[in-house]
PDB file of N, CA and C in Angstrom:
ATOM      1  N   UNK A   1      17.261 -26.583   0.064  1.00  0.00           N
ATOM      2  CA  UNK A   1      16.842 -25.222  -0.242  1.00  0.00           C
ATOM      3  C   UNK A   1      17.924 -24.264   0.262  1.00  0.00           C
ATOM      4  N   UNK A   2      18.346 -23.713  -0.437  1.00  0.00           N
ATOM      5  CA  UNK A   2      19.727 -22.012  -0.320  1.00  0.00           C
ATOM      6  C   UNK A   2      18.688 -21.014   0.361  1.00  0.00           C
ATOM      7  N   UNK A   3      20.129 -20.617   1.478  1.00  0.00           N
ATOM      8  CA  UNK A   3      19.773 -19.889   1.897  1.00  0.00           C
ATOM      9  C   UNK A   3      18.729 -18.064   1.011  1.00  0.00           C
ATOM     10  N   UNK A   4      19.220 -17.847   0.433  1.00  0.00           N
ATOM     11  CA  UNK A   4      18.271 -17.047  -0.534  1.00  0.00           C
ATOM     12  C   UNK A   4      16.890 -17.603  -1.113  1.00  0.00           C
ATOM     13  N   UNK A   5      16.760 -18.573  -1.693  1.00  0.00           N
ATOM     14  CA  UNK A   5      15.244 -19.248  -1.375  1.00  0.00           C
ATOM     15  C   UNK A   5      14.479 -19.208  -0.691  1.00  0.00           C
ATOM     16  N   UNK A   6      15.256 -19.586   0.716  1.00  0.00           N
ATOM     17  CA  UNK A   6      14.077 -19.278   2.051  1.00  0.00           C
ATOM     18  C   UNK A   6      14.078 -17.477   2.185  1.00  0.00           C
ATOM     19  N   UNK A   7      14.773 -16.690   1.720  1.00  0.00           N
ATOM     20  CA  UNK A   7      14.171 -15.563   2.406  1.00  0.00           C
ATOM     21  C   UNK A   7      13.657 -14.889   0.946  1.00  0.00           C
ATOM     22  N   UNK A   8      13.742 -15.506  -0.061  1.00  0.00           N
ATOM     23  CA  UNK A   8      12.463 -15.168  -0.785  1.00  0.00           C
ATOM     24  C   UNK A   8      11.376 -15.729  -0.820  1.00  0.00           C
ATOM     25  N   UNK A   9      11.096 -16.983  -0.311  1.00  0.00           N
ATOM     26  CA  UNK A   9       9.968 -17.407   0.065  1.00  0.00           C
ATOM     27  C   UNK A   9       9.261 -16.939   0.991  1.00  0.00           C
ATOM     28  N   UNK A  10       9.990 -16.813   1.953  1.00  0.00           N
ATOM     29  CA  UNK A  10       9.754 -15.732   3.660  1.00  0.00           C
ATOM     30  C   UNK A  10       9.164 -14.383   2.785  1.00  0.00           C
ATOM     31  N   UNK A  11       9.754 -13.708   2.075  1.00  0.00           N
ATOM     32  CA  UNK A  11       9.153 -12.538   1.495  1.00  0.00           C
ATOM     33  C   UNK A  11       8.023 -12.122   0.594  1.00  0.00           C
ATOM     34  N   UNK A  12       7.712 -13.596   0.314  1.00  0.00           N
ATOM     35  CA  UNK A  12       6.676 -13.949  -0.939  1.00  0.00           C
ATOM     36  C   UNK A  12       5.394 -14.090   0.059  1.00  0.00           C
ATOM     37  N   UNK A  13       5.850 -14.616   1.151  1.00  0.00           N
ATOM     38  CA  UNK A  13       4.633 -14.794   1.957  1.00  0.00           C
ATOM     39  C   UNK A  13       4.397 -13.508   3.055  1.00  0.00           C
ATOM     40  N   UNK A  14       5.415 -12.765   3.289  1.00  0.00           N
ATOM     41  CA  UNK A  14       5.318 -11.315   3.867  1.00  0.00           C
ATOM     42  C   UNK A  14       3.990 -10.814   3.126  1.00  0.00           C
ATOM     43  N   UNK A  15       4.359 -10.730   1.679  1.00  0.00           N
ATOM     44  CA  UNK A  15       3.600  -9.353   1.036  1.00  0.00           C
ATOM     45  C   UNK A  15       2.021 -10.311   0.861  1.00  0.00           C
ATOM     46  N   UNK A  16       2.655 -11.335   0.815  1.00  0.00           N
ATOM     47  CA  UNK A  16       0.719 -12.459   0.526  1.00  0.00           C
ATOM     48  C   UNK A  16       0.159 -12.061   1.592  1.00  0.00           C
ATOM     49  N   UNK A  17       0.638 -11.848   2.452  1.00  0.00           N
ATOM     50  CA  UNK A  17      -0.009 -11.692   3.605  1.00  0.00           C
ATOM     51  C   UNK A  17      -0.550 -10.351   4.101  1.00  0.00           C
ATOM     52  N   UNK A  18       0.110  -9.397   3.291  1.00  0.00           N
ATOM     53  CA  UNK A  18       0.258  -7.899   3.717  1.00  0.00           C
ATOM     54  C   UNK A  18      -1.044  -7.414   2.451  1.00  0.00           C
ATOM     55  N   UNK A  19      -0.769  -7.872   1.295  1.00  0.00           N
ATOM     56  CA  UNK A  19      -1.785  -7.916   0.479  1.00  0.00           C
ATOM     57  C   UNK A  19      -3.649  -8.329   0.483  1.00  0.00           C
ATOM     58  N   UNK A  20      -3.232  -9.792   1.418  1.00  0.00           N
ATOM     59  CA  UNK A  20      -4.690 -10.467   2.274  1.00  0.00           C
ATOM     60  C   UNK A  20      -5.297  -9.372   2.712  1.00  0.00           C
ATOM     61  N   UNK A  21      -4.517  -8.536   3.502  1.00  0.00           N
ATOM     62  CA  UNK A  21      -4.904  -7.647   4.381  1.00  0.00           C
ATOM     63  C   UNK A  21      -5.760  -6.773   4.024  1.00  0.00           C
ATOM     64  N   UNK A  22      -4.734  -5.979   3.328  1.00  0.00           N
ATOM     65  CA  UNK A  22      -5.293  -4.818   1.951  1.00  0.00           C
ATOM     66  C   UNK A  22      -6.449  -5.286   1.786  1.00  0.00           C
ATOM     67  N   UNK A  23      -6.594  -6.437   1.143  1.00  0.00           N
ATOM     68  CA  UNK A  23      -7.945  -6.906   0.062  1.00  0.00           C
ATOM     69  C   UNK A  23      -8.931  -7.070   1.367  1.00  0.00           C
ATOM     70  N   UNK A  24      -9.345  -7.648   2.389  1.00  0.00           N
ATOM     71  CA  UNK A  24      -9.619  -7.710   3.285  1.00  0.00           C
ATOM     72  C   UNK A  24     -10.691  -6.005   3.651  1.00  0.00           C
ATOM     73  N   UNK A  25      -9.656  -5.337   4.100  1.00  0.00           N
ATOM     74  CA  UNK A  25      -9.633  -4.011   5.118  1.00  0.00           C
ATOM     75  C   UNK A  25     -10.707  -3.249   3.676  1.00  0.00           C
ATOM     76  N   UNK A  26     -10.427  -3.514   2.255  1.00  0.00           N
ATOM     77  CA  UNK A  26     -10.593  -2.637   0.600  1.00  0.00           C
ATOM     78  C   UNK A  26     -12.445  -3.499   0.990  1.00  0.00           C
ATOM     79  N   UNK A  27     -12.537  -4.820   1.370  1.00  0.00           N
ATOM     80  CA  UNK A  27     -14.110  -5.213   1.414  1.00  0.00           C
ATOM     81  C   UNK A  27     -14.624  -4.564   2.511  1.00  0.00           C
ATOM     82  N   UNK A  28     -13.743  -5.089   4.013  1.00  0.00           N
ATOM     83  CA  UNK A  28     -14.975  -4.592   4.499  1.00  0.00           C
ATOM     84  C   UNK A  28     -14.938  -3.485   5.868  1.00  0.00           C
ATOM     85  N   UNK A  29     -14.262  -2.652   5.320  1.00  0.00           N
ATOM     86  CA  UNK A  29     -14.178  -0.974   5.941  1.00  0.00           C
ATOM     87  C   UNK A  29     -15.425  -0.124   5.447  1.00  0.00           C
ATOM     88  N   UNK A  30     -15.808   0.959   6.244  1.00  0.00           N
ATOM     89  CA  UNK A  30     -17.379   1.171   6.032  1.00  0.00           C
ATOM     90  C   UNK A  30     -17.207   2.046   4.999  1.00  0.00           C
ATOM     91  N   UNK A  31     -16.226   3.476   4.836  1.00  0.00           N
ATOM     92  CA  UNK A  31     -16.139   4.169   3.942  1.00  0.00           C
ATOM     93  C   UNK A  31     -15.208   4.465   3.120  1.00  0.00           C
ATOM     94  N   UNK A  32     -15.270   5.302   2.158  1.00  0.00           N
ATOM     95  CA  UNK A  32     -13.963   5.381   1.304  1.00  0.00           C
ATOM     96  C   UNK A  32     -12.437   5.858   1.797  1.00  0.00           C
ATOM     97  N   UNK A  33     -12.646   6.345   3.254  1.00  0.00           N
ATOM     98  CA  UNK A  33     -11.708   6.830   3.482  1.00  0.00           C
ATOM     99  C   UNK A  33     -11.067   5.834   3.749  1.00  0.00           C
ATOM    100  N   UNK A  34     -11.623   5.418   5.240  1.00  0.00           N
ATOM    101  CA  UNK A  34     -10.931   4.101   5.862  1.00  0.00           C
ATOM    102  C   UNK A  34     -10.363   2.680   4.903  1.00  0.00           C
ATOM    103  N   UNK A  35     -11.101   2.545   3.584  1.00  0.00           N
ATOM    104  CA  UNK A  35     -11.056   1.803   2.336  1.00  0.00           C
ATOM    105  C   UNK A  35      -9.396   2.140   2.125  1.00  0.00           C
ATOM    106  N   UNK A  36      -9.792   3.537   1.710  1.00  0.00           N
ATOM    107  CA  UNK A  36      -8.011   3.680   1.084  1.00  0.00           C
ATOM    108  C   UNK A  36      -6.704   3.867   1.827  1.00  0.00           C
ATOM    109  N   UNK A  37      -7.168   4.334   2.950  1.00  0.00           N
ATOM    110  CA  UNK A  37      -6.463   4.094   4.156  1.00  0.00           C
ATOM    111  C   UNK A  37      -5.789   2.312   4.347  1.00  0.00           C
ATOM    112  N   UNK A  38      -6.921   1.728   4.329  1.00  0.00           N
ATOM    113  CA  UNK A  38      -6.357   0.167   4.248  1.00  0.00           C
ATOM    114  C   UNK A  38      -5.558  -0.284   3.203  1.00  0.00           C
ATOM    115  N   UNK A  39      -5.713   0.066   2.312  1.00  0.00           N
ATOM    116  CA  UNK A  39      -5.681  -0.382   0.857  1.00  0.00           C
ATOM    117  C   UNK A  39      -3.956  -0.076   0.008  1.00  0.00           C
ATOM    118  N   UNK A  40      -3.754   1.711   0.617  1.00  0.00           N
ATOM    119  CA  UNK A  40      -2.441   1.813   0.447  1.00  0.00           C
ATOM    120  C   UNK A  40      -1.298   1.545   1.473  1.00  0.00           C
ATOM    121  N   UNK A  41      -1.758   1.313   2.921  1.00  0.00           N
ATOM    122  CA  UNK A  41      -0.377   1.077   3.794  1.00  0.00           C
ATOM    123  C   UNK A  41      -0.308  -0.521   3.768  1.00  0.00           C
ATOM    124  N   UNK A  42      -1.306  -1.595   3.685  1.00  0.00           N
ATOM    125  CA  UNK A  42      -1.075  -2.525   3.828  1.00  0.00           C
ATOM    126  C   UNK A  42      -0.513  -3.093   2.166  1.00  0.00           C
ATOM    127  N   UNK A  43      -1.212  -2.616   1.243  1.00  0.00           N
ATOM    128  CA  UNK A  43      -0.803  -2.908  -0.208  1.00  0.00           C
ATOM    129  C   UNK A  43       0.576  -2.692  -0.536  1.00  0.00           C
ATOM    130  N   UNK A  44       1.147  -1.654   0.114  1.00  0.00           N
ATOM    131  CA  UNK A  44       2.233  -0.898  -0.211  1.00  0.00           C
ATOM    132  C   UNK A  44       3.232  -2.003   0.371  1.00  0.00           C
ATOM    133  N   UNK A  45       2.943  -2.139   1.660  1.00  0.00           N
ATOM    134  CA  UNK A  45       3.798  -3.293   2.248  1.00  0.00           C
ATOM    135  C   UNK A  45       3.973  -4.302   1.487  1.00  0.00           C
ATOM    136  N   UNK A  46       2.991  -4.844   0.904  1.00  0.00           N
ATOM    137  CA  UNK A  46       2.943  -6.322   0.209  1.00  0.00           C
ATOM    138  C   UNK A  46       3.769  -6.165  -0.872  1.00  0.00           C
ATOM    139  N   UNK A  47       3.214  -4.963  -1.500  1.00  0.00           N
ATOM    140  CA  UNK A  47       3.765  -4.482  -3.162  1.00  0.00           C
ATOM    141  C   UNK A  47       5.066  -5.258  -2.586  1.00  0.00           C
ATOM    142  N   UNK A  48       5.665  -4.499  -1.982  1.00  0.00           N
ATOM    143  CA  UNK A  48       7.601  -3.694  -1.578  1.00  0.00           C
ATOM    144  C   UNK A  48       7.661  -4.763  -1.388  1.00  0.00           C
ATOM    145  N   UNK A  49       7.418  -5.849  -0.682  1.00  0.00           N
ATOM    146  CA  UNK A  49       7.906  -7.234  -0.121  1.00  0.00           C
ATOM    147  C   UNK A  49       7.695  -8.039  -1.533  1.00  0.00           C
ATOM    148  N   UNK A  50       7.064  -7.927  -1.973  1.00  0.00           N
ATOM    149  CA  UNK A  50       6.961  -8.841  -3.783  1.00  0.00           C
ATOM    150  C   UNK A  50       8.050  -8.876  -4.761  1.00  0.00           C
ATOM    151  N   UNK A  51       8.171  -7.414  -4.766  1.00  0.00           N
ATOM    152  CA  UNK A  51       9.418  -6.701  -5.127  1.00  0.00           C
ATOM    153  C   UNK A  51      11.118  -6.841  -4.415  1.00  0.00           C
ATOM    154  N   UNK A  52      11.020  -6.476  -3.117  1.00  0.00           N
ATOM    155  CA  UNK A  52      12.106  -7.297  -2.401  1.00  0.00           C
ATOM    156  C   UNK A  52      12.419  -8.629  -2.775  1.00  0.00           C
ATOM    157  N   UNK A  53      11.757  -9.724  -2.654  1.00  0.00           N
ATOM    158  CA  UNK A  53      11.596 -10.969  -3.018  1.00  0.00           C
ATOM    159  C   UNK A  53      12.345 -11.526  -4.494  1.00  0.00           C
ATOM    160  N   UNK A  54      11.983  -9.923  -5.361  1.00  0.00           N
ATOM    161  CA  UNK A  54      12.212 -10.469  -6.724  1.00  0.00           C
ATOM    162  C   UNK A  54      13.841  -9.794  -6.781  1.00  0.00           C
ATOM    163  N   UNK A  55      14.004  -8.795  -5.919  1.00  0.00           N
ATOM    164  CA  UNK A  55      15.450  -8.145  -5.921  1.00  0.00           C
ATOM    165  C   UNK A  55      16.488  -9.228  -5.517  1.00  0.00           C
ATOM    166  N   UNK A  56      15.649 -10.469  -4.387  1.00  0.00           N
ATOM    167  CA  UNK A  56      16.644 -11.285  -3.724  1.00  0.00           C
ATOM    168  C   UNK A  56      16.825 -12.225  -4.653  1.00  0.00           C
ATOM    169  N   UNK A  57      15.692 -12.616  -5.027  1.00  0.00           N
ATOM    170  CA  UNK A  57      15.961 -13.958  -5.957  1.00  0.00           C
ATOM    171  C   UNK A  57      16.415 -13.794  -7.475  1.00  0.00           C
ATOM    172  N   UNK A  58      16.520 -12.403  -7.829  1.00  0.00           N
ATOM    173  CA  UNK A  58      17.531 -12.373  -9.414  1.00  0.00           C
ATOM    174  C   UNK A  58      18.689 -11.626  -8.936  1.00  0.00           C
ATOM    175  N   UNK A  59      19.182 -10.764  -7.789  1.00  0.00           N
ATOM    176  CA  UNK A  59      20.670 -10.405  -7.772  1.00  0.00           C
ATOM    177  C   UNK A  59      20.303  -8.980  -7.932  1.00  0.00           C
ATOM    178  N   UNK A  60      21.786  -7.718  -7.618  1.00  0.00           N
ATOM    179  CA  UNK A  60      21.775  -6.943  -8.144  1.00  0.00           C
ATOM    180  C   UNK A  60      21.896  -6.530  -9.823  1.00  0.00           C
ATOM    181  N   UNK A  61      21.552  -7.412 -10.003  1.00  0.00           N
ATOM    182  CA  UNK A  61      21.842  -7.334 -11.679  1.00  0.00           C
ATOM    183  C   UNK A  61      20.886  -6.846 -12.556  1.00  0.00           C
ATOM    184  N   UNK A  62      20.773  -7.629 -13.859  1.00  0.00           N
ATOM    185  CA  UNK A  62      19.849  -6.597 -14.886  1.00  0.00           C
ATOM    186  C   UNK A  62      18.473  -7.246 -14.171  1.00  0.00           C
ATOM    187  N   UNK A  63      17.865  -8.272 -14.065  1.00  0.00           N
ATOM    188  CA  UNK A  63      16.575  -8.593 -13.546  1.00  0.00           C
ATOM    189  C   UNK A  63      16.044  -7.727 -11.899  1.00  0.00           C
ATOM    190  N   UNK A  64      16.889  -7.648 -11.118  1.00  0.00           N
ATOM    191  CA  UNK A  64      17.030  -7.127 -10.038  1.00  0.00           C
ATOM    192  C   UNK A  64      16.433  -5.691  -9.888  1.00  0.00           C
ATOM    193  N   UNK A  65      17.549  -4.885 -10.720  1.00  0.00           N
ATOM    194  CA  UNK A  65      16.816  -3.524 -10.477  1.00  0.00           C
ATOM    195  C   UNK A  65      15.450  -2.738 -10.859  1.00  0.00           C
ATOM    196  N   UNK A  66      15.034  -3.444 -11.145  1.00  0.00           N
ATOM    197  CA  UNK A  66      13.675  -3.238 -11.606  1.00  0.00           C
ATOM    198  C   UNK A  66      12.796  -3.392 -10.533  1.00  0.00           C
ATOM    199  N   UNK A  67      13.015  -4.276  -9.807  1.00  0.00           N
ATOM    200  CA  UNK A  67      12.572  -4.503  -8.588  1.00  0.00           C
ATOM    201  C   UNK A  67      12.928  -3.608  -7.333  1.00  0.00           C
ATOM    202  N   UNK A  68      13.983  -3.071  -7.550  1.00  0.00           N
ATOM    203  CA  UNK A  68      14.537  -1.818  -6.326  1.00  0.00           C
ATOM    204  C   UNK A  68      13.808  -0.733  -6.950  1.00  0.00           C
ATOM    205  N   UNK A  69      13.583  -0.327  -8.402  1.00  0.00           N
ATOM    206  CA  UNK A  69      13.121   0.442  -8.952  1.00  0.00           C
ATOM    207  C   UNK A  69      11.748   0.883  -8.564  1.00  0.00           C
ATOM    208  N   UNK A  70      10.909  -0.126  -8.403  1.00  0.00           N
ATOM    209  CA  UNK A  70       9.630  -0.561  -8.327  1.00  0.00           C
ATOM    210  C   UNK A  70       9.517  -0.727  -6.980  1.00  0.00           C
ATOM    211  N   UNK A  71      10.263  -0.059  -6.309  1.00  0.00           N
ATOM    212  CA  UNK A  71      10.108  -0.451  -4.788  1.00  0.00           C
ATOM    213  C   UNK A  71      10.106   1.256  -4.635  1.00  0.00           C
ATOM    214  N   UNK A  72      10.826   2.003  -5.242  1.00  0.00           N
ATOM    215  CA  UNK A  72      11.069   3.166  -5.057  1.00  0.00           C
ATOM    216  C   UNK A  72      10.066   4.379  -5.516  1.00  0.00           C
ATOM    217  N   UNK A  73       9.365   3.626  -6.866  1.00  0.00           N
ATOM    218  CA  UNK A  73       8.132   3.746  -7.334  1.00  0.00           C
ATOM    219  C   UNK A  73       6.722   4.064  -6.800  1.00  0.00           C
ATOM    220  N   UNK A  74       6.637   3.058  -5.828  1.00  0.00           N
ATOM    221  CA  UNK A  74       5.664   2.753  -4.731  1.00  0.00           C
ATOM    222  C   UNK A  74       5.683   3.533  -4.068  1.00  0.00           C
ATOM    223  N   UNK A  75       6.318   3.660  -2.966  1.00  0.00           N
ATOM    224  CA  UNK A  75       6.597   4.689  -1.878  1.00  0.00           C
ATOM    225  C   UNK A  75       6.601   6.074  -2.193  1.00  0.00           C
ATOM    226  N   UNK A  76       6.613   6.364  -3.672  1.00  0.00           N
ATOM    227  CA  UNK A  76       6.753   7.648  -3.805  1.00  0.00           C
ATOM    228  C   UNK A  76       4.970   7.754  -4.603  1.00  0.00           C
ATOM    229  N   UNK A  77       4.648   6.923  -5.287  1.00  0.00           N
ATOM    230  CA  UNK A  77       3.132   7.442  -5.821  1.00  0.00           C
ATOM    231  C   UNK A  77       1.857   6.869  -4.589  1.00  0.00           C
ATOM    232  N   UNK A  78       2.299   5.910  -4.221  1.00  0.00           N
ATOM    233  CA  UNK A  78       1.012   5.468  -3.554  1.00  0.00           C
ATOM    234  C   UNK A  78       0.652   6.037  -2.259  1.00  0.00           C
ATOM    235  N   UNK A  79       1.863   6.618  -1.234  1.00  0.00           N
ATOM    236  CA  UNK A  79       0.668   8.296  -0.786  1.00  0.00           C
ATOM    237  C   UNK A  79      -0.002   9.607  -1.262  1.00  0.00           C
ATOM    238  N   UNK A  80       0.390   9.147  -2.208  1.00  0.00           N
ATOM    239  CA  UNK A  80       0.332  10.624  -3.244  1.00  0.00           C
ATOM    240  C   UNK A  80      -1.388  10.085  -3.880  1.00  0.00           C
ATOM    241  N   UNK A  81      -1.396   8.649  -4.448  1.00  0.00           N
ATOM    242  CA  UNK A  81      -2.076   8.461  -4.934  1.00  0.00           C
ATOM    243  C   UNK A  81      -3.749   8.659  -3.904  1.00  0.00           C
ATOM    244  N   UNK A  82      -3.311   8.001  -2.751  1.00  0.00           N
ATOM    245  CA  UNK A  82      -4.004   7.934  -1.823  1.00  0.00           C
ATOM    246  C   UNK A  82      -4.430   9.453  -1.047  1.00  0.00           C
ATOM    247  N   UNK A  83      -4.206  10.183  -0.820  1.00  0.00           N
ATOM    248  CA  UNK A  83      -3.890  11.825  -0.489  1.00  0.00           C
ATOM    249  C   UNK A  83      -4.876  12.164  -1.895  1.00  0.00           C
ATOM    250  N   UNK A  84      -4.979  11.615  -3.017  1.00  0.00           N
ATOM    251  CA  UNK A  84      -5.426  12.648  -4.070  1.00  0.00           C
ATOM    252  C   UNK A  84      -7.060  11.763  -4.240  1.00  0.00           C
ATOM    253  N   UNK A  85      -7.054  10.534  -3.499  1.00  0.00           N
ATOM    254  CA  UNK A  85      -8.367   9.616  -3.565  1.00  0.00           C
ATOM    255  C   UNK A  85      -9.139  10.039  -2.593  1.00  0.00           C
ATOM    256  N   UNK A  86      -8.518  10.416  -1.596  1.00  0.00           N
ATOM    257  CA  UNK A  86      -9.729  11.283  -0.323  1.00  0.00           C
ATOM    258  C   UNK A  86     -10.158  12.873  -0.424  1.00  0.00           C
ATOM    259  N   UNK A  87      -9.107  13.777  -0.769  1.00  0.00           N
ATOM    260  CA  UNK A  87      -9.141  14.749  -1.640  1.00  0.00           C
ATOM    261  C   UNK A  87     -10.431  14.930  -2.572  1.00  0.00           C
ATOM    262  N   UNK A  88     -10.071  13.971  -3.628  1.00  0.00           N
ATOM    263  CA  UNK A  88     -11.538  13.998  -4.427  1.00  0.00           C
ATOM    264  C   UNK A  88     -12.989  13.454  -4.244  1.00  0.00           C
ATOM    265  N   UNK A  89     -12.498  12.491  -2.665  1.00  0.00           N
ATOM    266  CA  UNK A  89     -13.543  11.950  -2.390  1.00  0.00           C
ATOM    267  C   UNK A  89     -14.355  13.097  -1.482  1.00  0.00           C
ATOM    268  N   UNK A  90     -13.591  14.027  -0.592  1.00  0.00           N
ATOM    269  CA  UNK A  90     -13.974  15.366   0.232  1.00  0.00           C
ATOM    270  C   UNK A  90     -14.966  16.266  -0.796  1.00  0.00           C
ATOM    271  N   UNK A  91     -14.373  16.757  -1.851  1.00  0.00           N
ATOM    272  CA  UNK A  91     -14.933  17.703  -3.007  1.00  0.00           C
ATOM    273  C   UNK A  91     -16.022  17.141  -3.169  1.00  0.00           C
ATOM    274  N   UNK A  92     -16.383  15.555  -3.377  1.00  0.00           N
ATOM    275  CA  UNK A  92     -17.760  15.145  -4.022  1.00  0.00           C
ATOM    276  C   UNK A  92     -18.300  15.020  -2.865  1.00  0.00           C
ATOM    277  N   UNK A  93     -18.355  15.155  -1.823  1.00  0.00           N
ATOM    278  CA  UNK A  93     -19.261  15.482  -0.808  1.00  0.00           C
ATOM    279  C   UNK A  93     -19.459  13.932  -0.156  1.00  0.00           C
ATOM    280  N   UNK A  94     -18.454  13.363  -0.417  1.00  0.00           N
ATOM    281  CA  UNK A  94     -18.775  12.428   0.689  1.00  0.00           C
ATOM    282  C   UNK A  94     -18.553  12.220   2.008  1.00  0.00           C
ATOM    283  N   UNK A  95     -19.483  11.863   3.116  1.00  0.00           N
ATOM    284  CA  UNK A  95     -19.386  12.044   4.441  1.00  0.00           C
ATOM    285  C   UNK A  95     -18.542  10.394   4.920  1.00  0.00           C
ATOM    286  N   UNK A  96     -17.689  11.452   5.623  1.00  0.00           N
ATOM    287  CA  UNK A  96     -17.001  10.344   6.876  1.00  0.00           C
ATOM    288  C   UNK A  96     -18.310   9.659   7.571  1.00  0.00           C
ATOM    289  N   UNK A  97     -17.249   8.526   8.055  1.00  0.00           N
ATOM    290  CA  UNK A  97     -18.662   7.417   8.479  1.00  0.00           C
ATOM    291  C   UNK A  97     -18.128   7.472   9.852  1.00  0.00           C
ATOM    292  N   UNK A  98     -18.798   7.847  10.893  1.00  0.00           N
ATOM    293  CA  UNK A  98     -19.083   8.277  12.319  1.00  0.00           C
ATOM    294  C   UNK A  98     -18.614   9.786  12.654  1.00  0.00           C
ATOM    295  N   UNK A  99     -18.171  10.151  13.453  1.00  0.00           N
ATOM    296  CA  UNK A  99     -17.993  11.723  13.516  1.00  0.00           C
ATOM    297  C   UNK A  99     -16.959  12.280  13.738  1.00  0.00           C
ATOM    298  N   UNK A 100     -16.069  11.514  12.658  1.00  0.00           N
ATOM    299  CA  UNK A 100     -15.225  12.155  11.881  1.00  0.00           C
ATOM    300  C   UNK A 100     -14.989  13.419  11.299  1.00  0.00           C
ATOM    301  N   UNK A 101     -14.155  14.375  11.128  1.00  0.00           N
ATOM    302  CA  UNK A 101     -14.364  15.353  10.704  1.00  0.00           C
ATOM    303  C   UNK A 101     -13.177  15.646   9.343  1.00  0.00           C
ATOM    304  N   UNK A 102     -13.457  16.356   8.090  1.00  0.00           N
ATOM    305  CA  UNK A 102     -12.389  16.646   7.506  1.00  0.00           C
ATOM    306  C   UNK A 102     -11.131  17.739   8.242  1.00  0.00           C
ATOM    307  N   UNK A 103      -9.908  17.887   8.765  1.00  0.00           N
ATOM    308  CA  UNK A 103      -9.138  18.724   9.234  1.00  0.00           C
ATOM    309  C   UNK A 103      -9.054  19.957   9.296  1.00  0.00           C
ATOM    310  N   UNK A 104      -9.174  20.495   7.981  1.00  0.00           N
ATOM    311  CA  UNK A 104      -9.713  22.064   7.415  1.00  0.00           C
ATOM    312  C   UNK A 104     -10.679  22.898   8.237  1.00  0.00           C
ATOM    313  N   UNK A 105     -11.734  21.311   8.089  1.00  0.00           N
ATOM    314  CA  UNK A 105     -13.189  22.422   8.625  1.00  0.00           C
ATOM    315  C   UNK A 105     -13.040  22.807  10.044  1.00  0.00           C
ATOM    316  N   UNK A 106     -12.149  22.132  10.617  1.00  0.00           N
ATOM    317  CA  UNK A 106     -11.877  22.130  12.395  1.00  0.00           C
ATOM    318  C   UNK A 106     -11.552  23.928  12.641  1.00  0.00           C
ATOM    319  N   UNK A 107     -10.636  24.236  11.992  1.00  0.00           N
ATOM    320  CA  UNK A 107      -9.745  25.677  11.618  1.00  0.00           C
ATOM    321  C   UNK A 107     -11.038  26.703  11.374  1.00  0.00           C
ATOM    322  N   UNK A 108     -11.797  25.991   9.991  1.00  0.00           N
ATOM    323  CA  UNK A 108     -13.065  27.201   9.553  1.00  0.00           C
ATOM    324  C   UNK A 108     -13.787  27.808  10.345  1.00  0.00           C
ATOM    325  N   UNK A 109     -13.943  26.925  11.956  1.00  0.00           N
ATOM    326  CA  UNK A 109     -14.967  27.007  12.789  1.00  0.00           C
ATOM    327  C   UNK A 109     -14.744  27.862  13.825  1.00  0.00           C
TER     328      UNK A 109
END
C-alpha cells in the first residue's frame, strides 16, 4: 500500500467517523438547536475530510479540484445554513430545551 493510500484511507475514516458523530448527536440531542449545532460542526468535518481524501487520491488535477472546490463550498454554506435553521426555528416559537435563552432577548430586558 503507497504512501497516499494510507492517508486517504486515514481520511476516509476521519470523516466516517466525524459523520458517526453528526448522525449520532442529529438522533439523540433534545432540541433543534443542539440537533443542528451537532449536525453542522461535526458533518462539516466529515464532509471536508471525504473531500480531502478525494483531493489526495485523484491529484491536483481535473478529478481533484472539485474536491478542494467542495471543500470550500462547505465552509462557506453550512454556517450560514445552520445560522438560518435556528433563526427560523426562533420565529416559529420554538423553546430552547433547559434555560437557555435566545441572545437578543438578554439586551430586550
Amino acid at each position: 500500500m503507497t504512501p497516499t493510500e494510507l492517508l486517504t484511507a486515514g481520511l476516509v475514516v476521519v470523516g466516517s467517523f466525524f459523520l458517526l458523530v453528526g448522525t449520532v448527536g442529529l438522533l439523540r440531542l433534545p432540541d433543534v438547536y443542539n440537533r443542528m449545532h451537532a449536525t453542522s460542526k461535526a458533518t462539516t468535518l466529515g464532509a471536508a475530510s471525504m473531500f480531502l481524501a478525494g483531493y489526495v487520491r485523484f491529484g491536483p488535477g481535473n478529478m481533484g479540484l472539485p474536491s478542494l472546490v467542495g471543500i470550500v463550498f462547505l465552509f462557506l454554506t453550512a454556517p450560514t445554513g445552520a445560522h438560518m435553521i435556528s433563526r427560523s426555528a426562533h420565529k416559529m416559537g420554538i423553546d430552547f430545551y433547559g434555560s437557555a435563552t435566545w441572545p437578543a432577548e438578554d439586551d430586550e430586558e
